[in-house]
N, C-alpha and C. Protein backbone atom coordinates (compact mmCIF):
# COMPACT_ATOMS: atom_id res chain seq x y z
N UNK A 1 -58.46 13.29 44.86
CA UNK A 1 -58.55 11.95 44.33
C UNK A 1 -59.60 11.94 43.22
N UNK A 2 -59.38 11.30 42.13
CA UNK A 2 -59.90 11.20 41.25
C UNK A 2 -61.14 9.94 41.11
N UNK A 3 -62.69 10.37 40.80
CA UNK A 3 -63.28 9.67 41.73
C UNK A 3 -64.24 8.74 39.86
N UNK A 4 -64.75 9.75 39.23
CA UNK A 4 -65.40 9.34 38.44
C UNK A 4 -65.28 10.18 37.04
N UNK A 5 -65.07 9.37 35.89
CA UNK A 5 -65.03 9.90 34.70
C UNK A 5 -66.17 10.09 34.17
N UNK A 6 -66.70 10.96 33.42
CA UNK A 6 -67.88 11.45 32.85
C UNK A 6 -67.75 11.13 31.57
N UNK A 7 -69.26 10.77 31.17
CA UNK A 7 -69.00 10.66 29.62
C UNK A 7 -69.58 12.17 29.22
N UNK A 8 -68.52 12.83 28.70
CA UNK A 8 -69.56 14.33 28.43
C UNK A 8 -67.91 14.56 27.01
N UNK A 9 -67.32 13.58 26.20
CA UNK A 9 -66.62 13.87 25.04
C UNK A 9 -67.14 13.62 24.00
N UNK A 10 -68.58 13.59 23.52
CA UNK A 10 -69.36 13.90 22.51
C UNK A 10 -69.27 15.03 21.97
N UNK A 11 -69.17 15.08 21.16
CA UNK A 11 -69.28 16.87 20.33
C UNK A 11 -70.68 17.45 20.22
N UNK A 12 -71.40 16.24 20.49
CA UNK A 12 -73.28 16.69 19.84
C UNK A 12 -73.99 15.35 20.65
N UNK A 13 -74.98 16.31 21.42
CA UNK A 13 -75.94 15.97 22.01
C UNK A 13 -77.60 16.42 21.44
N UNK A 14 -78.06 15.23 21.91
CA UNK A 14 -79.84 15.99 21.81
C UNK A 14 -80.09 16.76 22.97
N UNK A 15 -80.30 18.05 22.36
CA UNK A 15 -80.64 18.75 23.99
C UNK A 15 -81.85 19.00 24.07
N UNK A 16 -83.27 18.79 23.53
CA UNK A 16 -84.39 18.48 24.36
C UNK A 16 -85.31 17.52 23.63
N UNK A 17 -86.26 17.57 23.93
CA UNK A 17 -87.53 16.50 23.63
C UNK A 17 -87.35 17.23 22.09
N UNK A 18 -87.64 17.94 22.06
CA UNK A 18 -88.32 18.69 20.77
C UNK A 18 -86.94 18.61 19.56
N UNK A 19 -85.55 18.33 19.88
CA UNK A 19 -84.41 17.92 19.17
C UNK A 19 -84.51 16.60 18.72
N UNK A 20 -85.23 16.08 19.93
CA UNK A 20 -84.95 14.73 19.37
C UNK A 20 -86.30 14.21 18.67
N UNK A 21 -87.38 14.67 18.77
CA UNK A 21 -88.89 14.17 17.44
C UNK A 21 -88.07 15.06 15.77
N UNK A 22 -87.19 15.92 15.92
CA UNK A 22 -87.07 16.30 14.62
C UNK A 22 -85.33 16.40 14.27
N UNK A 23 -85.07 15.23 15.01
CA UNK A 23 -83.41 14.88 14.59
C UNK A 23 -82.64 16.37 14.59
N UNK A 24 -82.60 16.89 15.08
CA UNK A 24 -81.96 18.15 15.20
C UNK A 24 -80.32 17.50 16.11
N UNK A 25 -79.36 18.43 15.91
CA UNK A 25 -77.77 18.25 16.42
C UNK A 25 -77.99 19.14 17.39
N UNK A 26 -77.22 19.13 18.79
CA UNK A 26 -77.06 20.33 19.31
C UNK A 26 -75.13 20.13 19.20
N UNK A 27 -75.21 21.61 19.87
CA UNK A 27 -73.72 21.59 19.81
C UNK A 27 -72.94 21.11 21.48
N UNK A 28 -72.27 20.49 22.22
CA UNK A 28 -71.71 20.06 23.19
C UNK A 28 -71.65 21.71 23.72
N UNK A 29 -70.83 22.06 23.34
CA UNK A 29 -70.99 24.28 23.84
C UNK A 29 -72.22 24.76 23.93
N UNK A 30 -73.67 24.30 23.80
CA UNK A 30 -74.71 24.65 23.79
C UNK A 30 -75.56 24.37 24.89
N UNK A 31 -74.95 22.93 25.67
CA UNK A 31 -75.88 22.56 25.95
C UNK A 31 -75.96 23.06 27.68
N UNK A 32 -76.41 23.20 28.11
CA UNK A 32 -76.67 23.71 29.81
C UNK A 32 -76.19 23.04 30.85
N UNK A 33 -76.88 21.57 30.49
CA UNK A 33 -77.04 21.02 31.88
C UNK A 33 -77.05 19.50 31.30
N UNK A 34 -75.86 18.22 31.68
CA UNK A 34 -75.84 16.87 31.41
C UNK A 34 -75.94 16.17 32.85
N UNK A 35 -77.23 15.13 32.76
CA UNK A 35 -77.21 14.41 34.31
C UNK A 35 -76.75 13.24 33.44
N UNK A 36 -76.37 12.65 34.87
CA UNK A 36 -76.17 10.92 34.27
C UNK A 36 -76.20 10.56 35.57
N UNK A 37 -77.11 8.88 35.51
CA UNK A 37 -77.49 8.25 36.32
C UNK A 37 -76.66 7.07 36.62
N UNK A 38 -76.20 6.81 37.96
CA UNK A 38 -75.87 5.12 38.22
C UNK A 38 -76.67 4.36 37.39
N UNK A 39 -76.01 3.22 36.93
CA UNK A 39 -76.54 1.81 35.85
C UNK A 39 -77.60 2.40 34.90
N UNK A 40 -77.43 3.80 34.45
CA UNK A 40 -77.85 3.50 32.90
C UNK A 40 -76.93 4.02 31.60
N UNK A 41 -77.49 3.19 30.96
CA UNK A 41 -76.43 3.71 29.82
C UNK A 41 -76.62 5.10 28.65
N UNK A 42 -75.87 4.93 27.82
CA UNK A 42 -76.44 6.12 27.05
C UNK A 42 -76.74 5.90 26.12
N UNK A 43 -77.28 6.97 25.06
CA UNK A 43 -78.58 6.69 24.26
C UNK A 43 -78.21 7.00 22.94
N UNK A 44 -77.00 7.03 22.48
CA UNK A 44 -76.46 7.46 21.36
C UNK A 44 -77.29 6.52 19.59
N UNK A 45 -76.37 7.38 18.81
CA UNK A 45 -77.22 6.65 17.65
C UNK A 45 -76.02 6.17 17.04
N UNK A 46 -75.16 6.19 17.19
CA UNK A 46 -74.00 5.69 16.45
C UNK A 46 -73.03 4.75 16.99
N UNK A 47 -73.03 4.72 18.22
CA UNK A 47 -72.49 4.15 19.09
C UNK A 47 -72.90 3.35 19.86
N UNK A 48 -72.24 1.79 20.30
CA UNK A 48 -73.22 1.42 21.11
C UNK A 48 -73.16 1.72 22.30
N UNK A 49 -74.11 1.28 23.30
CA UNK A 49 -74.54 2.27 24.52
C UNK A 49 -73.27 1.81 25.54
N UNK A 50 -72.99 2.62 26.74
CA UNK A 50 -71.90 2.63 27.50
C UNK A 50 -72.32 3.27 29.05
N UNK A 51 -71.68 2.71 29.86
CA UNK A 51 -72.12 3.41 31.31
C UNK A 51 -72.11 4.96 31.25
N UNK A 52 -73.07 5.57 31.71
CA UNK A 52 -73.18 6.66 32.00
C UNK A 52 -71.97 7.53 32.66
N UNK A 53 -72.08 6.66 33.93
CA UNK A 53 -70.54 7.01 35.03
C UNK A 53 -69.69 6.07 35.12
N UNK A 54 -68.71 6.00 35.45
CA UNK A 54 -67.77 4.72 35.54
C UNK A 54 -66.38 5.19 36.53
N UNK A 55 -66.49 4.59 37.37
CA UNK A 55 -65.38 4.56 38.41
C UNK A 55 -63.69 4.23 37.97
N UNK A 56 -63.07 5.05 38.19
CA UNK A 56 -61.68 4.95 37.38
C UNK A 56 -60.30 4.87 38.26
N UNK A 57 -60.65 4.89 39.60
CA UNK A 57 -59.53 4.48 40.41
C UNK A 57 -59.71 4.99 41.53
N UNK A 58 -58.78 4.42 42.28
CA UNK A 58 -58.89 4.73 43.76
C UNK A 58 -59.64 4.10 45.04
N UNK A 59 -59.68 4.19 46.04
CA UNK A 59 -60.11 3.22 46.95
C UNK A 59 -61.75 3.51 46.99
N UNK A 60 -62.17 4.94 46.67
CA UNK A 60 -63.67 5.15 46.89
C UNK A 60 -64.43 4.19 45.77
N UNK A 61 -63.98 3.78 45.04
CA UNK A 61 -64.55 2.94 43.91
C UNK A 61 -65.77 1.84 44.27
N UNK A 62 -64.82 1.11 45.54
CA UNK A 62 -65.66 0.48 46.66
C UNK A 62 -66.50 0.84 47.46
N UNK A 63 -66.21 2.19 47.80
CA UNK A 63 -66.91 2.78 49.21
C UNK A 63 -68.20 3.47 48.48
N UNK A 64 -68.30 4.20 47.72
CA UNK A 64 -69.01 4.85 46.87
C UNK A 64 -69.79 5.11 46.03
N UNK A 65 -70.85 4.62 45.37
CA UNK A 65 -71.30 5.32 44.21
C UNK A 65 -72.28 6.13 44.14
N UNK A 66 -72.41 7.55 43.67
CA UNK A 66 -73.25 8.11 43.61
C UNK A 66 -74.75 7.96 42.60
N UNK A 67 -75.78 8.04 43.05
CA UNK A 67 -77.03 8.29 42.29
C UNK A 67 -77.45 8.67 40.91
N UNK A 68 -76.88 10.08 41.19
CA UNK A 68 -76.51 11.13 40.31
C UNK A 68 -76.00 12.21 39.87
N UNK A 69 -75.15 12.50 39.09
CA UNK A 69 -74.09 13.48 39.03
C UNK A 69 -74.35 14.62 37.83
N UNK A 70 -74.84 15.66 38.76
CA UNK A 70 -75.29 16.74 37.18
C UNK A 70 -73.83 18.14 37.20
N UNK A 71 -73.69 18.17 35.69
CA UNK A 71 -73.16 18.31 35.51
C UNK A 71 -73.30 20.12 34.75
N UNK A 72 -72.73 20.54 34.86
CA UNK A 72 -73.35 22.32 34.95
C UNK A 72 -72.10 23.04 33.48
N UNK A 73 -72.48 23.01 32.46
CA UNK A 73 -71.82 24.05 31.42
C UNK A 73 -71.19 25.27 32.06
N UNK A 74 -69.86 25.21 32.22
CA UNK A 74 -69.56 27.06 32.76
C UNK A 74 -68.54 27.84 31.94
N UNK A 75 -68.65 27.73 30.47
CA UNK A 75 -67.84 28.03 29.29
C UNK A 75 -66.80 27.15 29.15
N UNK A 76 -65.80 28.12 28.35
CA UNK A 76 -65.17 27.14 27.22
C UNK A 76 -63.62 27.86 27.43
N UNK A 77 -62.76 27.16 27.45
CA UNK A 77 -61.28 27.80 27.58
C UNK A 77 -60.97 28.18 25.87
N UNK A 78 -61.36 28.34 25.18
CA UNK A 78 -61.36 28.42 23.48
C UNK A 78 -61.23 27.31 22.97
N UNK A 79 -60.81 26.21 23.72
CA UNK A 79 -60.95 24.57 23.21
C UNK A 79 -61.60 23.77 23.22
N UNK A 80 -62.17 23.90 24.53
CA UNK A 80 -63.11 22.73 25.31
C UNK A 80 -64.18 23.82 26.12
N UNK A 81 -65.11 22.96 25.86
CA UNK A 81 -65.81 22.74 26.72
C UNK A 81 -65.68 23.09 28.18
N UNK A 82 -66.23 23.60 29.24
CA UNK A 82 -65.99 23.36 30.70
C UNK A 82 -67.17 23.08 31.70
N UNK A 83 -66.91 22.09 32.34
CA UNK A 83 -67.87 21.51 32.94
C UNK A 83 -67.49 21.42 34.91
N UNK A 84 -69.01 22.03 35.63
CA UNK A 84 -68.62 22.20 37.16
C UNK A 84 -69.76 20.58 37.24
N UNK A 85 -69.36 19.59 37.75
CA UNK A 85 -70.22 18.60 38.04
C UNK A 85 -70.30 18.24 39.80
N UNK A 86 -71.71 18.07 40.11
CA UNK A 86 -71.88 17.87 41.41
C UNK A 86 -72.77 17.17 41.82
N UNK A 87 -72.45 15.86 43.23
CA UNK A 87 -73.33 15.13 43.35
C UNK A 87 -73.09 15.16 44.80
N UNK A 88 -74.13 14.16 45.60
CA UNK A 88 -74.02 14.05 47.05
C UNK A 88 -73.22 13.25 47.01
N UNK A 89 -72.10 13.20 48.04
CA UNK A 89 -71.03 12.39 48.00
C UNK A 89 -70.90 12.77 49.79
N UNK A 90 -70.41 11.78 50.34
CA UNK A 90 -69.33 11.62 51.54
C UNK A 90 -69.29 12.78 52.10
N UNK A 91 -68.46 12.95 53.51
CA UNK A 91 -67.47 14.65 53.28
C UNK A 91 -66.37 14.14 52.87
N UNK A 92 -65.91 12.68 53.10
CA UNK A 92 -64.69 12.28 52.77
C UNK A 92 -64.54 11.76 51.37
N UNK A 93 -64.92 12.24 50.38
CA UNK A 93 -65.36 12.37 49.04
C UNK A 93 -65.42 13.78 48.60
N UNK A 94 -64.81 13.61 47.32
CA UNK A 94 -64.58 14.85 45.83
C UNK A 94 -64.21 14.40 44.98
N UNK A 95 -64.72 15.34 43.97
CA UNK A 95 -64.16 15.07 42.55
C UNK A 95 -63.13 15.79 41.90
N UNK A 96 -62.19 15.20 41.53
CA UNK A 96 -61.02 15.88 41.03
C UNK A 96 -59.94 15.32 42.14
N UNK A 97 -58.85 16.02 41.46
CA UNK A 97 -57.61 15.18 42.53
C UNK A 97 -57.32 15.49 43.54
């Protein structure tokens, strides 16, 4: 069951303190490690800000929300990006279908 959509379709992130005092790009393929928190939004410069996580169907929508969901870089199929994301959840809870 499909539990929560991630915002992680940016092409370019700030990936540390020191990117972001000197406006530096990172590349989305670069970056390691994306958390995102229940009720905050994100921090973009071009865009205006948007839930971090957002619940997209199914009955856990109600039962559920997690804290925080970090999200782990584990290469790239030559197209995308690939991302292993994991949070405390339920046992009767997962992500993916």
């Amino acid at each position: 069951m499909k539990i929560y959509q991630l915002l992680a379709s940016l092409f370019y992130f700030y990936g540390s303190s020191e990117a972001l005092k000197e406006d530096k790009k990172v590349l989305l393929a670069d970056v390691k490690t994306i958390t995102f928190y229940r009720g905050k939004l994100t921090t973009g410069r071009r865009n205006e800000p948007i839930r971090q996580m957002q619940c997209v169907g199914g009955d856990a929508c109600h039962e559920f929300v997690p804290d925080v969901v970090q999200c782990t870089n584990v290469g790239s199929d030559g197209t995308d990006t690939n991302w292993r994301c994991d949070a405390e959840l339920p046992k009767s809870l997962k992500f993916g279908p």
